[in-house]
N, C-alpha and C. Protein backbone atom coordinates (compact mmCIF):
# COMPACT_ATOMS: atom_id res chain seq x y z
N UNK A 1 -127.93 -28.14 -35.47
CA UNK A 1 -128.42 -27.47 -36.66
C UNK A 1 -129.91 -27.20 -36.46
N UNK A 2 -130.56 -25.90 -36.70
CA UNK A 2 -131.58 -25.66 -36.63
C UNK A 2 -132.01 -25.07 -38.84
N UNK A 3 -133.29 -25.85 -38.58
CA UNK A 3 -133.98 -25.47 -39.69
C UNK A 3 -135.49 -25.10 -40.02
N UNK A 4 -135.71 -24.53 -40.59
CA UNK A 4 -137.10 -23.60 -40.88
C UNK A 4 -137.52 -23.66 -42.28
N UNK A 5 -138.52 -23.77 -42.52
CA UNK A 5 -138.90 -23.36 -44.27
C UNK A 5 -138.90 -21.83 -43.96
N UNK A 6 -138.90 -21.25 -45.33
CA UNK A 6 -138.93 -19.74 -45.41
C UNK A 6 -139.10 -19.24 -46.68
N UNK A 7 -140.97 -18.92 -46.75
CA UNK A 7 -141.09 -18.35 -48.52
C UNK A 7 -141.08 -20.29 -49.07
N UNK A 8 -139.92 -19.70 -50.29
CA UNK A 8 -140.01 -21.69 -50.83
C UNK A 8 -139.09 -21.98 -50.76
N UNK A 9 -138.37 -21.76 -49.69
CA UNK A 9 -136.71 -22.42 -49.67
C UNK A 9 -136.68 -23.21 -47.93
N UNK A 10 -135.91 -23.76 -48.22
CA UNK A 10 -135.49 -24.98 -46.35
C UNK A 10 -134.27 -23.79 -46.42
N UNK A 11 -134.27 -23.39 -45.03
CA UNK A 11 -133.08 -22.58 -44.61
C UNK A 11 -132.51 -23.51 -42.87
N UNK A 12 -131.14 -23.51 -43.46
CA UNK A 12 -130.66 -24.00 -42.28
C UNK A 12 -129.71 -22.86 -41.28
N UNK A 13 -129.47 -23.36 -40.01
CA UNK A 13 -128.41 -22.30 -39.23
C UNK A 13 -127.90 -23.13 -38.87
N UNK A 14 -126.12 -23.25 -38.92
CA UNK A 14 -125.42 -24.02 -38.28
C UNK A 14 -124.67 -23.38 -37.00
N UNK A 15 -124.19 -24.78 -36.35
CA UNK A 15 -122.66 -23.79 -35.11
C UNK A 15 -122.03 -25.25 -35.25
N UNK A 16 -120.48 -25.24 -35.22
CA UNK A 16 -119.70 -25.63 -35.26
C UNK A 16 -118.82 -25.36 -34.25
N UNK A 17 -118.23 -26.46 -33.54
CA UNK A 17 -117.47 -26.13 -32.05
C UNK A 17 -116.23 -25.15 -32.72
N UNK A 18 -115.84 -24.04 -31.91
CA UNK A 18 -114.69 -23.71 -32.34
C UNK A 18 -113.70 -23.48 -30.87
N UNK A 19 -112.75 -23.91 -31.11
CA UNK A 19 -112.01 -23.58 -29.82
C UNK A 19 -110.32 -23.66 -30.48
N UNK A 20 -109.90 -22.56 -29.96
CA UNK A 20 -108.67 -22.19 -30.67
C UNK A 20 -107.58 -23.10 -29.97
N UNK A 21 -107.78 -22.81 -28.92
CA UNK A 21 -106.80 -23.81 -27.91
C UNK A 21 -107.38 -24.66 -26.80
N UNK A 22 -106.83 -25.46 -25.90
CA UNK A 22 -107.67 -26.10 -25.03
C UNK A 22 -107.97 -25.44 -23.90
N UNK A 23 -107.42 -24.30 -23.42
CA UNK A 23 -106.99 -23.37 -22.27
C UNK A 23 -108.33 -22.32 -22.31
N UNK A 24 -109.05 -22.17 -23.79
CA UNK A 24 -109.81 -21.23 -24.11
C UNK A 24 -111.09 -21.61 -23.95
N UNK A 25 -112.19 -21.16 -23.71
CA UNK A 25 -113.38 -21.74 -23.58
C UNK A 25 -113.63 -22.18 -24.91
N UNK A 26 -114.83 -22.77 -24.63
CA UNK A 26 -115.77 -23.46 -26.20
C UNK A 26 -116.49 -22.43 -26.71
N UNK A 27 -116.40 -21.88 -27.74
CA UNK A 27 -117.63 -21.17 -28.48
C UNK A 27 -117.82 -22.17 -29.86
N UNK A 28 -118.88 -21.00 -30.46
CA UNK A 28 -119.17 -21.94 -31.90
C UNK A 28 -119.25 -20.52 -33.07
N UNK A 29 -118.77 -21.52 -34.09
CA UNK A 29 -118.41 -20.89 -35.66
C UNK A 29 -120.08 -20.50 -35.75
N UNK A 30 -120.84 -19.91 -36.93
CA UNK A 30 -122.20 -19.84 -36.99
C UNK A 30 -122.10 -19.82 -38.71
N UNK A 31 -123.02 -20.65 -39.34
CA UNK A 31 -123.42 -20.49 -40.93
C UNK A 31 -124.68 -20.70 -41.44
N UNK A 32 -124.97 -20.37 -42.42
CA UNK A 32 -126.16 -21.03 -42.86
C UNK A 32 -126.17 -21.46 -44.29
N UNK A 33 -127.07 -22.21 -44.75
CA UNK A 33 -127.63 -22.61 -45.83
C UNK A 33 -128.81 -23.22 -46.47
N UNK A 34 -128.99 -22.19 -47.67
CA UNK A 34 -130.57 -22.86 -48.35
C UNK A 34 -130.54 -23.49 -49.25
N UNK A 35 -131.53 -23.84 -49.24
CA UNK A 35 -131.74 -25.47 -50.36
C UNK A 35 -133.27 -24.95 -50.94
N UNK A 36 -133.37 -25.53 -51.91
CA UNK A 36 -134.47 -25.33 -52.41
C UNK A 36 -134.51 -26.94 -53.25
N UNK A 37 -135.89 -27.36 -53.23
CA UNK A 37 -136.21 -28.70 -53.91
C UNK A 37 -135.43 -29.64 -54.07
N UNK A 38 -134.52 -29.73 -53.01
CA UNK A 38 -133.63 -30.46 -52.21
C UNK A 38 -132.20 -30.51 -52.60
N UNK A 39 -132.07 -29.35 -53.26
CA UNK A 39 -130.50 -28.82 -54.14
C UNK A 39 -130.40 -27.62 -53.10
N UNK A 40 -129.03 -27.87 -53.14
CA UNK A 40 -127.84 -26.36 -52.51
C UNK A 40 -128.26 -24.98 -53.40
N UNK A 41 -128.43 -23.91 -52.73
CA UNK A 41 -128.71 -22.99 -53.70
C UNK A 41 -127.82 -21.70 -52.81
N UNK A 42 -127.42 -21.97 -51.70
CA UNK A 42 -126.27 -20.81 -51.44
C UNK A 42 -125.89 -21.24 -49.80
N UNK A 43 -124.44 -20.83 -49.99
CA UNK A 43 -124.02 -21.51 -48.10
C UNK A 43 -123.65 -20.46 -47.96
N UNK A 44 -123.12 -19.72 -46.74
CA UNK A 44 -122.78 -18.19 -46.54
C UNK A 44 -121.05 -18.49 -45.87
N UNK A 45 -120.49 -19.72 -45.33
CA UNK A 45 -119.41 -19.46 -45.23
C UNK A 45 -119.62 -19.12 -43.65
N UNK A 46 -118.45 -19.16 -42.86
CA UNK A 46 -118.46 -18.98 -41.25
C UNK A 46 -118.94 -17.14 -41.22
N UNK A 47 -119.55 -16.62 -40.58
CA UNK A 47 -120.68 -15.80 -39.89
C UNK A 47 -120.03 -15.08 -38.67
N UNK A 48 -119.10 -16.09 -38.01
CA UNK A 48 -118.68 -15.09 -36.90
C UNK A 48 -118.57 -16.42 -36.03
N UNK A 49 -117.89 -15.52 -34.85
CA UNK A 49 -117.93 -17.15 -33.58
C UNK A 49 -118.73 -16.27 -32.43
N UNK A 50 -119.48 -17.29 -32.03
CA UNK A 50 -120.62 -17.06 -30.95
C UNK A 50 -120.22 -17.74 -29.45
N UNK A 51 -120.63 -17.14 -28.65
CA UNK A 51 -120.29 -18.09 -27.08
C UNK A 51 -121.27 -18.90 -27.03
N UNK A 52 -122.46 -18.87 -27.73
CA UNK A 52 -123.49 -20.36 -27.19
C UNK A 52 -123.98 -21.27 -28.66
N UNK A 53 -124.03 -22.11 -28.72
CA UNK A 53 -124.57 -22.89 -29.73
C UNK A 53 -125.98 -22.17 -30.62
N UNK A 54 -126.72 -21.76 -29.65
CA UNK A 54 -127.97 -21.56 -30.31
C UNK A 54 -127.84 -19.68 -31.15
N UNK A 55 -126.69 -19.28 -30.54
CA UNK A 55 -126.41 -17.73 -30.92
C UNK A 55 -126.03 -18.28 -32.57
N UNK A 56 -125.26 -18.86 -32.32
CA UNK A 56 -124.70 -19.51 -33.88
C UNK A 56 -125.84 -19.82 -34.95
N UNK A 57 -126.42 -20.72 -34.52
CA UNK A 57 -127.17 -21.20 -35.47
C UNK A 57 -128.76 -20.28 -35.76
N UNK A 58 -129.08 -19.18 -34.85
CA UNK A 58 -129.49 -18.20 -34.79
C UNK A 58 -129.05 -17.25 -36.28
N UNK A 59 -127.85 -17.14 -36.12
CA UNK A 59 -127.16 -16.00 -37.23
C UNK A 59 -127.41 -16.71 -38.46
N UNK A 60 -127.30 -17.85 -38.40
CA UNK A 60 -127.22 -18.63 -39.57
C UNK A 60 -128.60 -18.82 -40.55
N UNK A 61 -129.67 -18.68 -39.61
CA UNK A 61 -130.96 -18.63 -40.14
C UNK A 61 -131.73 -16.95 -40.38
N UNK A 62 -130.97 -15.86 -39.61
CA UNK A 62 -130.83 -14.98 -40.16
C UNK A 62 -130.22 -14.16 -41.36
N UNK A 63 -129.30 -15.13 -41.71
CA UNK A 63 -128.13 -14.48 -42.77
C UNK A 63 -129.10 -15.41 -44.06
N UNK A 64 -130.02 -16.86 -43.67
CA UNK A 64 -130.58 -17.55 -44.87
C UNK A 64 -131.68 -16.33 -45.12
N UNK A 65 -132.52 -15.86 -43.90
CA UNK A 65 -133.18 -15.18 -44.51
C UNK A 65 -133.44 -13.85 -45.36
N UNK A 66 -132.57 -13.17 -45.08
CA UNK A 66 -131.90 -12.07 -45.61
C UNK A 66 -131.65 -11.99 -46.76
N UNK A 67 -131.01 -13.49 -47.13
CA UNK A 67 -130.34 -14.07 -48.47
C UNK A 67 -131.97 -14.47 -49.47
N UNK A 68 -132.71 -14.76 -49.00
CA UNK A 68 -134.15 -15.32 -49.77
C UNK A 68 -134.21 -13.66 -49.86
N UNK A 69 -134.05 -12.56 -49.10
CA UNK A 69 -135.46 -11.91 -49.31
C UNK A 69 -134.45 -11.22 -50.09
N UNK A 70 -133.00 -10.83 -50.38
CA UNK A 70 -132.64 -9.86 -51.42
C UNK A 70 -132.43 -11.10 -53.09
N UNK A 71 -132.34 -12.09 -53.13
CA UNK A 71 -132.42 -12.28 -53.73
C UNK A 71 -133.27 -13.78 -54.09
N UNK A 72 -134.69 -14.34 -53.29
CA UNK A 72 -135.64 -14.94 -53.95
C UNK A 72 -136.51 -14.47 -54.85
């Protein structure tokens, strides 16, 4: 999990292992979520599946910020 402040909110990016079968390589799920004054204030739900960990949690801190700037 990677996290950043942004404006006045903590925005997080997640990745979550995803692997459909064992035969298939490893990728990762990608999400994010902001918090503000240490309450949940919006999660975005899986984002897409990524081939590297950091692609994931990448999207995830893009989709928080996006989310502050149309509606902080």
């Amino acid at each position: 999990m990677e996290s950043a402040s942004y404006k006045r909110y903590r925005i997080f990016g997640h990745a979550i292992v995803h692997q459909e079968d064992i035969l298939s390589s490893e990728r990762y799920a990608g999400g994010g979520t902001i918090t503000r004054d240490a309450k949940m204030v919006e999660a975005s739900g899986v984002l897409g599946v990524f081939y590297t960990e950091e692609e994931a949690q990448l999207a995830g801190l893009d989709w928080a910020r996006a989310w502050v700037d149309n509606h902080g």
